[in-house]
N, C-alpha and C. Protein backbone atom coordinates (compact mmCIF):
# COMPACT_ATOMS: atom_id res chain seq x y z
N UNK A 1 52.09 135.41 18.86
CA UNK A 1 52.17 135.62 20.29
C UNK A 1 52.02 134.28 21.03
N UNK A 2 50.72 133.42 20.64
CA UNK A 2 50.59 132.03 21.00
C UNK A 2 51.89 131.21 21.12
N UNK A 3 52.64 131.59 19.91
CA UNK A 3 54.08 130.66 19.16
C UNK A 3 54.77 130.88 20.23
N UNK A 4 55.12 132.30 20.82
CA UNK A 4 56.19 132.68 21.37
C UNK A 4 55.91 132.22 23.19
N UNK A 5 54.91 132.63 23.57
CA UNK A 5 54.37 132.31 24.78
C UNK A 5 54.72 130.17 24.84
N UNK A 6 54.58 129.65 23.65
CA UNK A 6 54.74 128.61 24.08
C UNK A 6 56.08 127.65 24.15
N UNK A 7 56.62 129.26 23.40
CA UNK A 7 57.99 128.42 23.18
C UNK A 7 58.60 128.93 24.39
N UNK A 8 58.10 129.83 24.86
CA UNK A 8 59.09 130.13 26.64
C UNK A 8 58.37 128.98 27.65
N UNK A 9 57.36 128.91 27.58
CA UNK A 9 57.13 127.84 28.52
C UNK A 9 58.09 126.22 28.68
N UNK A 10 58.01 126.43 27.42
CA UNK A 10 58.78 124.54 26.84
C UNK A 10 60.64 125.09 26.91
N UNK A 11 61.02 126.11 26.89
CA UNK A 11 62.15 126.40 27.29
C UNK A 11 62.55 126.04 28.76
N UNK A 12 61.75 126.69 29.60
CA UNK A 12 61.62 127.14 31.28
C UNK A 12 61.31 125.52 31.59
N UNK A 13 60.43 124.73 31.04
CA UNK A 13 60.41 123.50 31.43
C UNK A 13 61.67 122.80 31.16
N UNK A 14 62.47 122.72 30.56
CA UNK A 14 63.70 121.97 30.19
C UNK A 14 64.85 123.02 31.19
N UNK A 15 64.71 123.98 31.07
CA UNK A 15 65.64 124.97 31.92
C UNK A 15 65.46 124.88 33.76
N UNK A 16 64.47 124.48 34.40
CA UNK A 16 64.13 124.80 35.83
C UNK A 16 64.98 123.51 36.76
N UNK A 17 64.66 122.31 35.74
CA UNK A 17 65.39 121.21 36.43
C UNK A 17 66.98 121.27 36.91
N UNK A 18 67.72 122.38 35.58
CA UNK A 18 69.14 122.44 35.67
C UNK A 18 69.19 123.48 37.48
N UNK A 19 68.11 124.45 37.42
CA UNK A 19 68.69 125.23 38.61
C UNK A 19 68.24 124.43 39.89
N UNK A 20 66.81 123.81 39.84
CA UNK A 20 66.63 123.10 41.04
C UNK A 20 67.86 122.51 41.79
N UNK A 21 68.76 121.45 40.75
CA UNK A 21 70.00 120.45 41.11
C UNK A 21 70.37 121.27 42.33
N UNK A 22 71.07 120.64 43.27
CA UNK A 22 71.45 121.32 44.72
C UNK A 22 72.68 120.38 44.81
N UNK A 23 73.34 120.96 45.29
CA UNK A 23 74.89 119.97 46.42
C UNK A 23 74.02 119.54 47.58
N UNK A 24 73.80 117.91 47.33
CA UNK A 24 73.63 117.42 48.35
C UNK A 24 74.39 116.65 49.04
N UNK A 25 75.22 117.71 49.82
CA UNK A 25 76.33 116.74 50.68
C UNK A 25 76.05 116.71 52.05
N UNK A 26 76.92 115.66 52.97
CA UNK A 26 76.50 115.46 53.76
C UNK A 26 77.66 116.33 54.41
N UNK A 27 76.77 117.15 55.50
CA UNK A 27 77.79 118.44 56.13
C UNK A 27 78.71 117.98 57.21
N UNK A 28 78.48 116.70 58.48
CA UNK A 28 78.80 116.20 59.53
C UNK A 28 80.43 115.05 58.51
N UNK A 29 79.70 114.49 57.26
CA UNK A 29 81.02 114.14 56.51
C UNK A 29 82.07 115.10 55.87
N UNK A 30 81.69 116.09 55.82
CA UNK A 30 82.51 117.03 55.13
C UNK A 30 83.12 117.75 55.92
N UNK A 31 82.87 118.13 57.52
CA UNK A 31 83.83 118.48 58.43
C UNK A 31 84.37 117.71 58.90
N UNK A 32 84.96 116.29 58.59
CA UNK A 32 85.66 115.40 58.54
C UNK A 32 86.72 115.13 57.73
N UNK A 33 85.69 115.46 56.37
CA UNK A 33 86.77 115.40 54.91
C UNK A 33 87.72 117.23 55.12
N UNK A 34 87.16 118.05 55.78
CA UNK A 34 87.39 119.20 55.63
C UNK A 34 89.13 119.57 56.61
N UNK A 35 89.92 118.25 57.08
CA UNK A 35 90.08 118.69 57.71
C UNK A 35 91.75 118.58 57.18
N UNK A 36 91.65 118.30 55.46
CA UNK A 36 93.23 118.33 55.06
C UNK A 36 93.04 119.73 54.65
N UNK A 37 91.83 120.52 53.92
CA UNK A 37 91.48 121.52 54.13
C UNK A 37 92.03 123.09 55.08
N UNK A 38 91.59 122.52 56.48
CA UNK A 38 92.26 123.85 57.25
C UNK A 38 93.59 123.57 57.35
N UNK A 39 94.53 123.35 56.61
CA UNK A 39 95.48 123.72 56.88
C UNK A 39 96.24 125.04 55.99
N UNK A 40 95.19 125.69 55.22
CA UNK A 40 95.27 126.56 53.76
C UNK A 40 94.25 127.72 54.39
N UNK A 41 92.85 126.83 54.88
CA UNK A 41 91.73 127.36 54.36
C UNK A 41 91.11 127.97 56.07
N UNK A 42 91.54 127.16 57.33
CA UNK A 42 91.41 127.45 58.69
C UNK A 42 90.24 126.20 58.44
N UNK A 43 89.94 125.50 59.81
CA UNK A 43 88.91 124.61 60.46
C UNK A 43 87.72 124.98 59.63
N UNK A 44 86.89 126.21 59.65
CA UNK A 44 85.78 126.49 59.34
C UNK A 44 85.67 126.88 58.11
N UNK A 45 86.84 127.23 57.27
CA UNK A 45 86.79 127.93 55.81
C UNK A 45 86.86 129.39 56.05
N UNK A 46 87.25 130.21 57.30
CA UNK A 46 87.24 131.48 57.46
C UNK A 46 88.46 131.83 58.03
N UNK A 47 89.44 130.88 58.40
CA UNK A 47 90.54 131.71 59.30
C UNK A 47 91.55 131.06 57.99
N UNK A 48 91.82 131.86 56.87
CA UNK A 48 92.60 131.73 55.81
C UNK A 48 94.10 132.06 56.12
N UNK A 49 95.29 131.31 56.08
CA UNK A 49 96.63 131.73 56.27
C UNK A 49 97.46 132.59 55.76
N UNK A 50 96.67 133.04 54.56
CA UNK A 50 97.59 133.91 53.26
C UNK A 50 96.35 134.76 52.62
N UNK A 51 96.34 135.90 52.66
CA UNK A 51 95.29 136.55 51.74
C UNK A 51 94.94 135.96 50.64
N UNK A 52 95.66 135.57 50.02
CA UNK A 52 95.59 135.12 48.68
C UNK A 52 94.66 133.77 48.66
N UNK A 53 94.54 132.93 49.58
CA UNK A 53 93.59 131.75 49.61
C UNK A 53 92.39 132.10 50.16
N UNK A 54 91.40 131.61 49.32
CA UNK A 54 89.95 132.41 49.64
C UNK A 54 89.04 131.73 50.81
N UNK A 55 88.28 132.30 51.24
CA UNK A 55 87.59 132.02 52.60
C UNK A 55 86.37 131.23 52.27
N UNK A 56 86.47 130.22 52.28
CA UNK A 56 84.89 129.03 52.31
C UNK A 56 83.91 129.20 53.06
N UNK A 57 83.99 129.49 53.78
CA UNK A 57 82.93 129.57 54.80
C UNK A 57 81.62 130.24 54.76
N UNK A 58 80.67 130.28 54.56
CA UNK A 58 79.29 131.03 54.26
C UNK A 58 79.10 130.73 52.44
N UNK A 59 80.15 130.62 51.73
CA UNK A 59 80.33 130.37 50.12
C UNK A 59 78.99 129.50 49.95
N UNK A 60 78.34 129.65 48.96
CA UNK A 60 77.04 129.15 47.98
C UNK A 60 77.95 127.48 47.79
N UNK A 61 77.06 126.25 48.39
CA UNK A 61 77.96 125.19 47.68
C UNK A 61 78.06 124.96 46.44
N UNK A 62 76.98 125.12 45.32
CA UNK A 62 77.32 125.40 44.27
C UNK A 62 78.26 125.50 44.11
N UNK A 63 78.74 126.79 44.09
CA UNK A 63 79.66 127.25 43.67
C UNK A 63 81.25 126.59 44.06
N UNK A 64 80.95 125.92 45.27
CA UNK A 64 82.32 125.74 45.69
C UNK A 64 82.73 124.00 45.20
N UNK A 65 81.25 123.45 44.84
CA UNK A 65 81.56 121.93 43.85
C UNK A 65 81.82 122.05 42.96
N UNK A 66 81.42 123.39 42.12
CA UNK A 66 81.69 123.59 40.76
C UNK A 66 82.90 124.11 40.43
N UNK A 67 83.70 124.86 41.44
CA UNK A 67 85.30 125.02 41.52
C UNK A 67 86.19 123.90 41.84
N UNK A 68 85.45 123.07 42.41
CA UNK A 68 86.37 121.87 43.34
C UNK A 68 86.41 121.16 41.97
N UNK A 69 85.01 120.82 41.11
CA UNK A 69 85.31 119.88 39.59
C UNK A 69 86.54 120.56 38.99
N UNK A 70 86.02 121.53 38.81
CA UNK A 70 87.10 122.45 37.77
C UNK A 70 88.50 122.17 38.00
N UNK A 71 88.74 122.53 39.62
CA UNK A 71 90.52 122.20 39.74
C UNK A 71 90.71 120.73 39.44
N UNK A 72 89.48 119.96 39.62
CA UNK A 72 89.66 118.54 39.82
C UNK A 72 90.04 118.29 37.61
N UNK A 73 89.26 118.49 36.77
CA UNK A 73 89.38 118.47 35.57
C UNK A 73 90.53 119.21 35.23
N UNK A 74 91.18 120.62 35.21
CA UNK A 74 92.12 120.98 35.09
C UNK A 74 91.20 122.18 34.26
N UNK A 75 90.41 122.73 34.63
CA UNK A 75 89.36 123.66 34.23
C UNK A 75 89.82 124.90 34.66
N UNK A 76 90.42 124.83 35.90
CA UNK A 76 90.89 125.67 36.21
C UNK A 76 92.50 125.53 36.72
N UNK A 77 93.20 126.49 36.70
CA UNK A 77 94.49 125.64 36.88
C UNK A 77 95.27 126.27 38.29
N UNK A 78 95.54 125.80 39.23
CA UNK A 78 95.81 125.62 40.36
C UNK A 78 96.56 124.40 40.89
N UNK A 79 97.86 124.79 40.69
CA UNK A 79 98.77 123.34 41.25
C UNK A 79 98.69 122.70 42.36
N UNK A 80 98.36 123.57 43.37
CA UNK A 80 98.27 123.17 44.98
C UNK A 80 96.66 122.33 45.10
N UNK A 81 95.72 122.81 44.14
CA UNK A 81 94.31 122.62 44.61
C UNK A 81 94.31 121.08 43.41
N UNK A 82 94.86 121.48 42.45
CA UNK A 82 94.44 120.37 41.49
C UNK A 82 95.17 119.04 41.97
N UNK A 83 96.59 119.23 42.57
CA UNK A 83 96.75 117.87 43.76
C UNK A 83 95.71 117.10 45.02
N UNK A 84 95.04 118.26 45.30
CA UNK A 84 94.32 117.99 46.80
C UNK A 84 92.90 117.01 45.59
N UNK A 85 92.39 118.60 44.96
CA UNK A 85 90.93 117.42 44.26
C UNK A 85 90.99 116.57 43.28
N UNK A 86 91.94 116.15 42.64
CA UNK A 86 92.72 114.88 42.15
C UNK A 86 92.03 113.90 42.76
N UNK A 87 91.83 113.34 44.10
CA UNK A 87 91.35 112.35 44.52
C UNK A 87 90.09 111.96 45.49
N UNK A 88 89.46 113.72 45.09
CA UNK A 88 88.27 113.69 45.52
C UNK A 88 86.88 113.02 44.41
N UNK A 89 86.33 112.20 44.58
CA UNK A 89 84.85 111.79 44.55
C UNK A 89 84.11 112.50 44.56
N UNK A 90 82.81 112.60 43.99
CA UNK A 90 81.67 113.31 44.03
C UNK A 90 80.87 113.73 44.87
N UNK A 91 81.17 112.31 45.82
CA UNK A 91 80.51 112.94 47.19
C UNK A 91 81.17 113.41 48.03
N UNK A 92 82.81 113.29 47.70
CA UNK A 92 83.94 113.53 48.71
C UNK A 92 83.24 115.39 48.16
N UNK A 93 83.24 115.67 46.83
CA UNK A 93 83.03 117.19 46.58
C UNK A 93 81.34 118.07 47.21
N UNK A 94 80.84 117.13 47.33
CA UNK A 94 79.37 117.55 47.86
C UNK A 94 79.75 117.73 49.11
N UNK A 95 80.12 116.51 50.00
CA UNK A 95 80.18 116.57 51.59
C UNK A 95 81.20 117.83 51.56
N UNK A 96 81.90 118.34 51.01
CA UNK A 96 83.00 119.23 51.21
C UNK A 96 82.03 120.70 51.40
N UNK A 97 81.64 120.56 49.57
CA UNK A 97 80.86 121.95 49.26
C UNK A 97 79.72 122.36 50.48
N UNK A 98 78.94 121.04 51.07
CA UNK A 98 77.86 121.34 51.81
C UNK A 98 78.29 121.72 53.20
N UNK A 99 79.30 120.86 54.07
CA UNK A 99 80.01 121.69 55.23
C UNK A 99 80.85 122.97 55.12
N UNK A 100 81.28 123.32 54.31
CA UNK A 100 82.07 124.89 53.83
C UNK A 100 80.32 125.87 54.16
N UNK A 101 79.82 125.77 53.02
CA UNK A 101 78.82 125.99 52.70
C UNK A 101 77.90 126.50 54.18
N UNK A 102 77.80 125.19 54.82
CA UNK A 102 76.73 125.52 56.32
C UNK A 102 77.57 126.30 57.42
N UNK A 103 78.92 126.62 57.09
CA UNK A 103 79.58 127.39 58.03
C UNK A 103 79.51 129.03 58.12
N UNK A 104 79.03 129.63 59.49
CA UNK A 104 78.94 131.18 59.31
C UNK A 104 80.20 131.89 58.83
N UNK A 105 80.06 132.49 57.69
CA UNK A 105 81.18 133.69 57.32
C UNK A 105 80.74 134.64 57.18
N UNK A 106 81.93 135.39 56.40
CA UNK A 106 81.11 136.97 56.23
C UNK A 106 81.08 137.43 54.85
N UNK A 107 81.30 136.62 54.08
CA UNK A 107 80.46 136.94 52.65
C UNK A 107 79.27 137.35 52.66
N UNK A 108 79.38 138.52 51.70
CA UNK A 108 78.19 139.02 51.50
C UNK A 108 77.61 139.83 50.00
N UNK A 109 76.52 140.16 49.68
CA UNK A 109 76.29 140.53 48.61
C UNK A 109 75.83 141.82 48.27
N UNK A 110 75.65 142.39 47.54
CA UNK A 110 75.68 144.06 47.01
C UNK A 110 74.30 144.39 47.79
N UNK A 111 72.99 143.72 48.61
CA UNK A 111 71.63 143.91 48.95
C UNK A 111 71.77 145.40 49.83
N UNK A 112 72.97 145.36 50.76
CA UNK A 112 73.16 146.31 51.65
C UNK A 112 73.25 147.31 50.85
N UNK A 113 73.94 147.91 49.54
CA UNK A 113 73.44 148.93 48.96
C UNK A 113 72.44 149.77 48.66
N UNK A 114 71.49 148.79 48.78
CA UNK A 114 70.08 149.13 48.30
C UNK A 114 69.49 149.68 48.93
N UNK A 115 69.95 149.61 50.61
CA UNK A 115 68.75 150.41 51.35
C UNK A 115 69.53 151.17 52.15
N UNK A 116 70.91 152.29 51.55
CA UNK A 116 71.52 153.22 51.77
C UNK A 116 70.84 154.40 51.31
């Protein structure tokens, strides 16, 4: 029991640092960088031109640096997107992820179920 209790601790210690990491971009640069952006995505990441292109706006930045690498590596494959992040930088992808990110949308998550 000792064994096991100590081997989750020394796990969770090597494991906590990976979730702490945050997109730290700068949001006032990224509605700057954001602005080859609205022409797909709308000004704010919410007024999208085509159903089919997804709405940034309120999006976890996480999530939206970790898509921006992906098209950028070829992780994911997207002809239109893997041209645009082709020549984005790391911080060009933070300042991006973090102004998308600080913008009100209407994403939302399953919580409203819960108290039906």
């Amino acid at each position: 029991m000792i064994l096991r209790t100590a081997s989750t601790l020394v796990l969770l210690a090597f494991a906590l640092p990976a979730f702490a990491v945050g997109v730290k971009g700068n949001v006032a640069a990224g509605a700057e960088k954001a602005k080859t952006c609205a022409s797909c995505h709308g000004p704010t990441g919410n007024e999208s031109l085509d159903d089919t292109y997804p709405k940034l706006a309120g999006q976890h930045p996480e999530y939206l640096a970790k898509a921006l690498q992906e098209y950028k590596s070829g992780a994911r494959a997207n002809a239109i997107m893997a041209g645009f992040s082709a020549a984005l930088s790391d911080e060009d992808i933070n300042d991006l992820s973090a102004y998308f990110g600080s913008q009100k949308g209407d994403l939302h998550d399953l919580s409203e179920i819960d108290k039906r």
